[in-house]
Protein backbone atom coordinates (compact mmCIF):
# COMPACT_ATOMS: atom_id res chain seq x y z
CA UNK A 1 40.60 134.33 88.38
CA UNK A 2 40.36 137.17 91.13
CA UNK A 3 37.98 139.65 91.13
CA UNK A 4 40.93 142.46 91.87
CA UNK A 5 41.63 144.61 89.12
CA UNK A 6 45.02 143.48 88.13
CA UNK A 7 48.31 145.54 88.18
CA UNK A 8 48.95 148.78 85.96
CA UNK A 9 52.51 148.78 84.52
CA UNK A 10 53.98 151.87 82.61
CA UNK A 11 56.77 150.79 80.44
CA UNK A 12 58.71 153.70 78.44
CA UNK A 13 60.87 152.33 75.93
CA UNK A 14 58.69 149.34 75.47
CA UNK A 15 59.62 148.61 72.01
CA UNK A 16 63.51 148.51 72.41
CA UNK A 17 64.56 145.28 73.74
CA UNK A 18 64.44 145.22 77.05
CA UNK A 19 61.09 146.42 77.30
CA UNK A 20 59.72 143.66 74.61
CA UNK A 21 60.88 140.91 77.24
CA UNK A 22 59.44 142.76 80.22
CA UNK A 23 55.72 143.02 78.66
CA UNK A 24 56.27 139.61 77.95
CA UNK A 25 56.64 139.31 81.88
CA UNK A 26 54.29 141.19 83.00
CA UNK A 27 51.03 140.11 80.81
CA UNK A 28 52.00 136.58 82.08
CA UNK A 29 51.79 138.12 85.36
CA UNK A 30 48.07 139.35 85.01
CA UNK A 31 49.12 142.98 84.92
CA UNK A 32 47.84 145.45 82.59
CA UNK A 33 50.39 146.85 80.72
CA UNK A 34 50.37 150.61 79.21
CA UNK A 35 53.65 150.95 76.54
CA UNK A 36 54.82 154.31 75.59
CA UNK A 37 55.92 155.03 72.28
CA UNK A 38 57.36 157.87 70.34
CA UNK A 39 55.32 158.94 66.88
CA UNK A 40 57.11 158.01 64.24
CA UNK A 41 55.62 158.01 60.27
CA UNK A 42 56.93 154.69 60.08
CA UNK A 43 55.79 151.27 62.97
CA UNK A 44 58.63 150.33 65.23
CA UNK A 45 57.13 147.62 66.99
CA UNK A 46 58.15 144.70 65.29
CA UNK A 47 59.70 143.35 68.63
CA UNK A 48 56.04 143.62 70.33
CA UNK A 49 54.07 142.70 67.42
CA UNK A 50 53.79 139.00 68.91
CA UNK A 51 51.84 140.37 72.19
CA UNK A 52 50.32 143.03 70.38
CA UNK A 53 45.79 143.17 70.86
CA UNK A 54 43.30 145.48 69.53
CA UNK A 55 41.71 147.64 71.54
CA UNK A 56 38.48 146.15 71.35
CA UNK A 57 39.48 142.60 72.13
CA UNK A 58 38.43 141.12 75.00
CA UNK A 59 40.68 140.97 78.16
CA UNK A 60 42.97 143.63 76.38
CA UNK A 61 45.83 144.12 78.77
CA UNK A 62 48.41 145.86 76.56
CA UNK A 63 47.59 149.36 75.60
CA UNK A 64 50.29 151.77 73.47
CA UNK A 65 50.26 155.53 74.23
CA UNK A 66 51.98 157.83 72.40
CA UNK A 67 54.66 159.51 74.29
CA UNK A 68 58.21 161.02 74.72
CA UNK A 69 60.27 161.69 77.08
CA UNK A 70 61.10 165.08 76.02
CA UNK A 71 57.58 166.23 76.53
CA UNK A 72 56.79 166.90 79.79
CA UNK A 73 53.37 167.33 80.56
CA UNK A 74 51.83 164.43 78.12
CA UNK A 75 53.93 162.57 81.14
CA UNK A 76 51.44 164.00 83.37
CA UNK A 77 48.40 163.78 81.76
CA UNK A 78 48.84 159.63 80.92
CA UNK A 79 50.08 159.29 84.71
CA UNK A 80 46.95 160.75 85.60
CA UNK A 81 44.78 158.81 83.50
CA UNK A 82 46.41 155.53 84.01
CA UNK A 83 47.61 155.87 87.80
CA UNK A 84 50.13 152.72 87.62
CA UNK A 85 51.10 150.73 90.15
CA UNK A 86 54.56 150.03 88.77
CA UNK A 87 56.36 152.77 86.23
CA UNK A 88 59.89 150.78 84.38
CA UNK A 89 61.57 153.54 82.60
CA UNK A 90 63.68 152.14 80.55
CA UNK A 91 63.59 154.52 77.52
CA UNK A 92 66.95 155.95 76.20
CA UNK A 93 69.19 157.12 73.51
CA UNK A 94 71.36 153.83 74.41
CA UNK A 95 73.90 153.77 71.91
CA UNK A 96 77.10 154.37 73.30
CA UNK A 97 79.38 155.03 70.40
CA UNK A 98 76.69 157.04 69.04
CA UNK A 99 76.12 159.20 72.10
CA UNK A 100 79.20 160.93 71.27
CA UNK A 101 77.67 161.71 68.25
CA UNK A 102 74.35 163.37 69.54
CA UNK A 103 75.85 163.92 73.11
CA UNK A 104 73.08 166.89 73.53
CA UNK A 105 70.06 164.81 72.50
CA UNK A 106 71.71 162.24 74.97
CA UNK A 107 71.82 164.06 77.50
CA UNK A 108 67.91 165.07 77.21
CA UNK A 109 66.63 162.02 77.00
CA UNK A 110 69.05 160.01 78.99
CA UNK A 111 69.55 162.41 81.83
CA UNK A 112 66.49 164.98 81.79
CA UNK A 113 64.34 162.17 80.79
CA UNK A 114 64.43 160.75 83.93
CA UNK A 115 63.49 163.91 86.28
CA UNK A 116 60.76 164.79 83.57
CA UNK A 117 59.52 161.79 84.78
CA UNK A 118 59.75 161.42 88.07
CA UNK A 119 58.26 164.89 88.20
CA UNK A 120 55.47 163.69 86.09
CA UNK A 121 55.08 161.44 89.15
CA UNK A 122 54.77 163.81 91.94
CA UNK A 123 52.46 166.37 89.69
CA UNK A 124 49.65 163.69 88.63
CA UNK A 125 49.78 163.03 92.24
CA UNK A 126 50.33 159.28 92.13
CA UNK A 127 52.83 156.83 93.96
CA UNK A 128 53.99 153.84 91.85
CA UNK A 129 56.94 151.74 92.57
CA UNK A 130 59.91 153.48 90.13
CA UNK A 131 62.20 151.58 88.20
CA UNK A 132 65.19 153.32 86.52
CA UNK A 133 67.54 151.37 84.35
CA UNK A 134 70.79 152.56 85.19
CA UNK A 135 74.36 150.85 83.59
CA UNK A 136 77.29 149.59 83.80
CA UNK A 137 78.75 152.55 81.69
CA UNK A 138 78.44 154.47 84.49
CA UNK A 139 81.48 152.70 86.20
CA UNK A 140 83.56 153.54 83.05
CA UNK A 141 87.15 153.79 84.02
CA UNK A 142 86.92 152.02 87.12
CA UNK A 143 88.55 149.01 87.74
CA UNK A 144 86.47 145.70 87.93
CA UNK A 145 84.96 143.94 89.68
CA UNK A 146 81.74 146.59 90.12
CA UNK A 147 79.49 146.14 92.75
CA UNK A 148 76.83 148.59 93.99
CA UNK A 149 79.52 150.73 96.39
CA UNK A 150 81.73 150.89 93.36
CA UNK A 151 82.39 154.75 92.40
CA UNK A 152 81.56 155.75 89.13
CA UNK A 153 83.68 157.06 86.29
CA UNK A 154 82.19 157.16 82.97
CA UNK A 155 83.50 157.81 79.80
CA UNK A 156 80.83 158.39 77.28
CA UNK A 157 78.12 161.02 77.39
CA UNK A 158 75.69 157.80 77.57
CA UNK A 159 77.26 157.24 80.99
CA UNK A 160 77.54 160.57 82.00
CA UNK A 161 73.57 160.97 81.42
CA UNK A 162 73.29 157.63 82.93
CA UNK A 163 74.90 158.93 86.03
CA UNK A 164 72.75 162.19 86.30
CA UNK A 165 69.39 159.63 86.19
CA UNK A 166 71.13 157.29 89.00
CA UNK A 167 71.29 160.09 91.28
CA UNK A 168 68.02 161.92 91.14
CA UNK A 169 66.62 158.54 91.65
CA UNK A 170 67.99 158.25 94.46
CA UNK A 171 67.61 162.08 95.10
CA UNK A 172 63.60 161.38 94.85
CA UNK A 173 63.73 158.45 97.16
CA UNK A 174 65.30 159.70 99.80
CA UNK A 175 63.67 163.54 99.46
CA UNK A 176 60.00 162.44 98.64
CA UNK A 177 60.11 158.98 99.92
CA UNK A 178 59.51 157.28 96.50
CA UNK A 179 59.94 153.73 95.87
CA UNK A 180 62.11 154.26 93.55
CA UNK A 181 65.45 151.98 92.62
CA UNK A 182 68.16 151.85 90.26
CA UNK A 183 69.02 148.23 87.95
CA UNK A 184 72.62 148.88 87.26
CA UNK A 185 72.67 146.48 84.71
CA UNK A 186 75.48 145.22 82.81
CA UNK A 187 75.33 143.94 79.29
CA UNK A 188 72.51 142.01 78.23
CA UNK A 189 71.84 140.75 74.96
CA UNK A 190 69.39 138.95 72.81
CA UNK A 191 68.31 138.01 69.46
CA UNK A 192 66.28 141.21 69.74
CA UNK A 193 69.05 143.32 70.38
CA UNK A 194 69.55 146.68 67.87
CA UNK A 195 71.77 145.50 64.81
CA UNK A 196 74.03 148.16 65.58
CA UNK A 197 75.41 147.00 69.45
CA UNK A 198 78.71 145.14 69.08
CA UNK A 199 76.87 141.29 69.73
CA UNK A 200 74.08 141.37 67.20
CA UNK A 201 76.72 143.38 64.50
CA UNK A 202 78.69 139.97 65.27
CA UNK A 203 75.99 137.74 64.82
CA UNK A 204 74.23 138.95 62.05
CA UNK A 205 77.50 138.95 60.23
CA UNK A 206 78.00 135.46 60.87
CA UNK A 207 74.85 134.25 59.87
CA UNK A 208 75.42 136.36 56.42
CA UNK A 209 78.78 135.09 56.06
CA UNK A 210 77.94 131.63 56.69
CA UNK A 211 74.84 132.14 54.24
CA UNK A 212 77.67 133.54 51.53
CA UNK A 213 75.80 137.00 51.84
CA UNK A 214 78.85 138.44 53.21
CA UNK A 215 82.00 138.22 53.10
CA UNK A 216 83.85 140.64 55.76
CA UNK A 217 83.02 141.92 59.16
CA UNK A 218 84.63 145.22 60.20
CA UNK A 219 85.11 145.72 63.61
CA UNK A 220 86.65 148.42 66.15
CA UNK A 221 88.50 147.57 69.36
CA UNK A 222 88.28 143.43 69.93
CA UNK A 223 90.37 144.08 73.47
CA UNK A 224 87.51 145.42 75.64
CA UNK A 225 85.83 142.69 77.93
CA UNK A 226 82.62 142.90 79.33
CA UNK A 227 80.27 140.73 81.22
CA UNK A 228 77.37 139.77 78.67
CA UNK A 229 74.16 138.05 80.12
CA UNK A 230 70.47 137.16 78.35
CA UNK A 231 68.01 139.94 78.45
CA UNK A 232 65.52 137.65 79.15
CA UNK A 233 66.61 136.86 82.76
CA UNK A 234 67.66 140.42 83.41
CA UNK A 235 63.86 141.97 83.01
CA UNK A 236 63.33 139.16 85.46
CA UNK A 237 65.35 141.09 88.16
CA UNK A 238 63.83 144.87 87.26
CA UNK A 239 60.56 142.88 88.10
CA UNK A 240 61.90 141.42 91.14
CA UNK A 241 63.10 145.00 92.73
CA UNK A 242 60.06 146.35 92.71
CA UNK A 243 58.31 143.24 94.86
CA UNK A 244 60.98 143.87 97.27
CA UNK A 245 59.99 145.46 100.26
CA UNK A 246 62.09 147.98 100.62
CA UNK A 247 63.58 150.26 97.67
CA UNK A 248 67.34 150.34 97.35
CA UNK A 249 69.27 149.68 94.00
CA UNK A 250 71.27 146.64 92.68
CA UNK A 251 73.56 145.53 90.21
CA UNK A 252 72.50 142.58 87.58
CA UNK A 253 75.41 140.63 85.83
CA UNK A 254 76.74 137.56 85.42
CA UNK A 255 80.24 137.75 86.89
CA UNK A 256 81.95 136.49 83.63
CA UNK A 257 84.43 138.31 81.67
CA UNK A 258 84.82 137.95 77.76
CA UNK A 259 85.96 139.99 75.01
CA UNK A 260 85.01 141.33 71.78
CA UNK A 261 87.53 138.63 70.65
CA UNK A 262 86.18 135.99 72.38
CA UNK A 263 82.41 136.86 71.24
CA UNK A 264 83.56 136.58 67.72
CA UNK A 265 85.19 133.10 68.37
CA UNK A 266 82.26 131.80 69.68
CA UNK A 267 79.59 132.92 66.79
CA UNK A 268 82.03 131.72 64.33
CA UNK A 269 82.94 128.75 65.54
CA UNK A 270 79.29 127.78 66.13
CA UNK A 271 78.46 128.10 62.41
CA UNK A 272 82.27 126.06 61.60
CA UNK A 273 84.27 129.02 60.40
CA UNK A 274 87.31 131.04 61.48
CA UNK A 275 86.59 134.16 62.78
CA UNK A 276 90.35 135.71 61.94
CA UNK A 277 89.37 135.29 58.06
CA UNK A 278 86.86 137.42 57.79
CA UNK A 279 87.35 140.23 60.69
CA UNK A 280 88.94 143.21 59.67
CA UNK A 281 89.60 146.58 61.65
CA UNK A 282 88.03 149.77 60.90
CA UNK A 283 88.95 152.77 63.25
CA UNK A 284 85.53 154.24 63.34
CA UNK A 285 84.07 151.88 65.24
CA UNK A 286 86.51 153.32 68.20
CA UNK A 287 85.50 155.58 70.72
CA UNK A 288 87.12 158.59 71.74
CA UNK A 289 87.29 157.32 75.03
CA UNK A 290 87.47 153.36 75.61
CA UNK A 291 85.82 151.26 78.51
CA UNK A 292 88.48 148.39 79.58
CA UNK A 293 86.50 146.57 81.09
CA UNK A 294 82.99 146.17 83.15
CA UNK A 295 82.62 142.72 85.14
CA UNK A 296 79.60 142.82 87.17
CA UNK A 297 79.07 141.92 91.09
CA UNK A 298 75.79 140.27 91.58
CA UNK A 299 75.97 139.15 94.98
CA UNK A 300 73.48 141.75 96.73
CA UNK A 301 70.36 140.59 94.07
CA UNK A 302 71.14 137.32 94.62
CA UNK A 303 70.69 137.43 98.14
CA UNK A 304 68.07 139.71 98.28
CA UNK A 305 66.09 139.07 95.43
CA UNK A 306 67.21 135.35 94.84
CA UNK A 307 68.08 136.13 91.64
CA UNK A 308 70.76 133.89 89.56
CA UNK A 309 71.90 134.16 85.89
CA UNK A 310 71.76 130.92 83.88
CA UNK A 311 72.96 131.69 80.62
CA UNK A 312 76.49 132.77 80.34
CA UNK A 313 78.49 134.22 77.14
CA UNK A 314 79.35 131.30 75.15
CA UNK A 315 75.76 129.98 75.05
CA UNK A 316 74.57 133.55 74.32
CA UNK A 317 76.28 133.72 71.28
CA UNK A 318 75.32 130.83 70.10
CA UNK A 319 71.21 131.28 71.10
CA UNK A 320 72.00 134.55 68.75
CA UNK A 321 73.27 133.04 65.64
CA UNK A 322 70.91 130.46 65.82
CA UNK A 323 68.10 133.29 65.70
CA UNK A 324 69.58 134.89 63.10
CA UNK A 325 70.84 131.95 61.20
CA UNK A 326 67.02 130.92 61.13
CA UNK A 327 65.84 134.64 60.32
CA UNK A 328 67.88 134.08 57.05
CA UNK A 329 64.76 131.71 55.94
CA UNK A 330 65.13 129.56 53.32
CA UNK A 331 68.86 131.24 51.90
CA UNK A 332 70.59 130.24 55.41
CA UNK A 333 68.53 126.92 55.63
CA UNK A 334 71.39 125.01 54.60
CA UNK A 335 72.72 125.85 57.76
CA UNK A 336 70.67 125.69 60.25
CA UNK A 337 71.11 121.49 61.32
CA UNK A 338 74.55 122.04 61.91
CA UNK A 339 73.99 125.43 63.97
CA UNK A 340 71.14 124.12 65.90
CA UNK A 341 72.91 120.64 67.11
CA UNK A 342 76.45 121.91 67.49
């Protein structure tokens, strides 16, 4: 092994999903990699538990900080003790539906989150390669297919926020010369994803109802069609950005369009069942304002950053209810076989 020191890494939001698969990355990269986390009374990192090392284990390479991205200057004083080479800030209030819920807390930790930040950067004095994970909300209302010249028109206060971080990003790269860059990524799933998002609700749901722990599965608008890849592969491009030599921002998607309706054929037909008798529609789980439809263009990461999805919809749905078909234990064991070799 080389005698370098090996890479620093900040990741906020390393306990959500994305940021699980990303320290994944990274540690098998060499790097050492510092997680921030909010306090909470309860633990919240069951999705990092795996990689998890005490602190006084040899070759420890994944430290936890507490942290938030409401408070300011405990940004600056862990820049200035860690001095990364790479910060991924992918921390977020990142519910959609629920954004217009807690559209103020939103917008603080979505929006002002991000320039907290980035000012955290330029007042510890240090120069790491920025990573900002924008959306595909952010296009909103505008017509597919969205590529990075696409103008943006969002329609939650998620996207709204999401918009405000896009631009200072790009305000800080091109006014302090930052190597900063935006990931507008579209949907990305996994069987880590929140049980609340639309995919995992669906999956969970089938595993239950295929277990006989459930027997119904309400559901909002089944019309809206969105381009779903594995998170997996997408951490893979936030990491690839910030090799690139020069910093400029990119859209990460598939290409493919499905719908809520089509998701739910797909987990229930991998498990044998019929999704139309068990679905049923409940208007809360509208939103004031609807998203049509978001169907990335991936063609500038591809050929600048060679990178290529390989998992598509259909066998995302199915990698999902196989997790959580499994995660049933020995009550969904009956069906596992079947699920695993369909």
């Amino acid at each position: 092994m080389s005698n370098l020191s090996p890479k620093r890494a900040i990741i906020t939001g390393i306990t959500g999903q994305d940021g699980s698969y990303l320290a994944e990355l990274l540690l098998s990269k060499g790097y050492e990699v510092h997680g921030f986390i909010r306090r909470s009374s309860s633990f919240n990192t069951g999705r990092i538990d795996h990689v998890y090392q005490e602190p006084h284990a040899p070759n420890h390479n994944l430290i936890l900080h507490f942290a938030d991205l409401t408070d300011a200057s405990r940004l600056v004083t862990l820049l200035n003790e860690i001095q990364p080479d790479e910060v991924y800030n992918l921390a977020a209030q990142s519910h959609v539906r629920v954004s217009f819920d807690e559209p103020e807390y939103t917008g603080d930790v979505t929006g002002l989150g991000t320039i907290r930040l980035l000012e955290a950067i330029r007042a510890a004095g240090v120069s790491p390669r920025f990573y900002q994970a924008s959306s595909s909300e952010m296009f909103g209302a505008t017509p597919p297919p969205q590529n990075e010249e696409t103008p943006f028109y969002p329609r939650s206060p998620y996207g709204v926020a999401k918009v405000y971080s896009y631009w200072i990003t790009r305000n800080y790269r091109e006014a302090y010369g930052l190597f900063a860059v935006n990931g507008i990524l579209f949907n990305h799933e996994s069987p880590r994803r929140g049980g609340t998002f639309v995919t995992r609700k669906i999956t969970r749901a089938v595993a239950r109802i295929a277990a006989g722990q459930q027997s119904e599965l309400y559901m909002g608008n089944l019309d809206a069609v969105r381009d779903w890849g594995y998170a997996p592969e997408y951490v893979e491009a936030m990491w690839r950005m910030l090799q690139h030599d020069e910093p400029t921002d990119y859209v990460v998607a598939t290409g493919t369009a499905y719908s809520v309706r089509d998701f739910l054929q797909f987990s229930f037909e991998h498990v044998g069942l019929d999704w139309e008798k068990f679905v049923k529609f409940d208007e809360r789980y509208l939103r004031p304002t609807e998203v049509d439809s978001l169907i990335g263009d991936a063609s500038k990461a591809k050929d600048k950053l060679g990178w290529t999805p390989k998992i598509l919809t259909p066998r995302l749905a199915q990698i999902m209810v196989d997790a959580d078909v499994a995660a049933l234990g020995v009550e969904g064991s009956r069906f596992i076989d079947s699920v695993v070799t369909a």
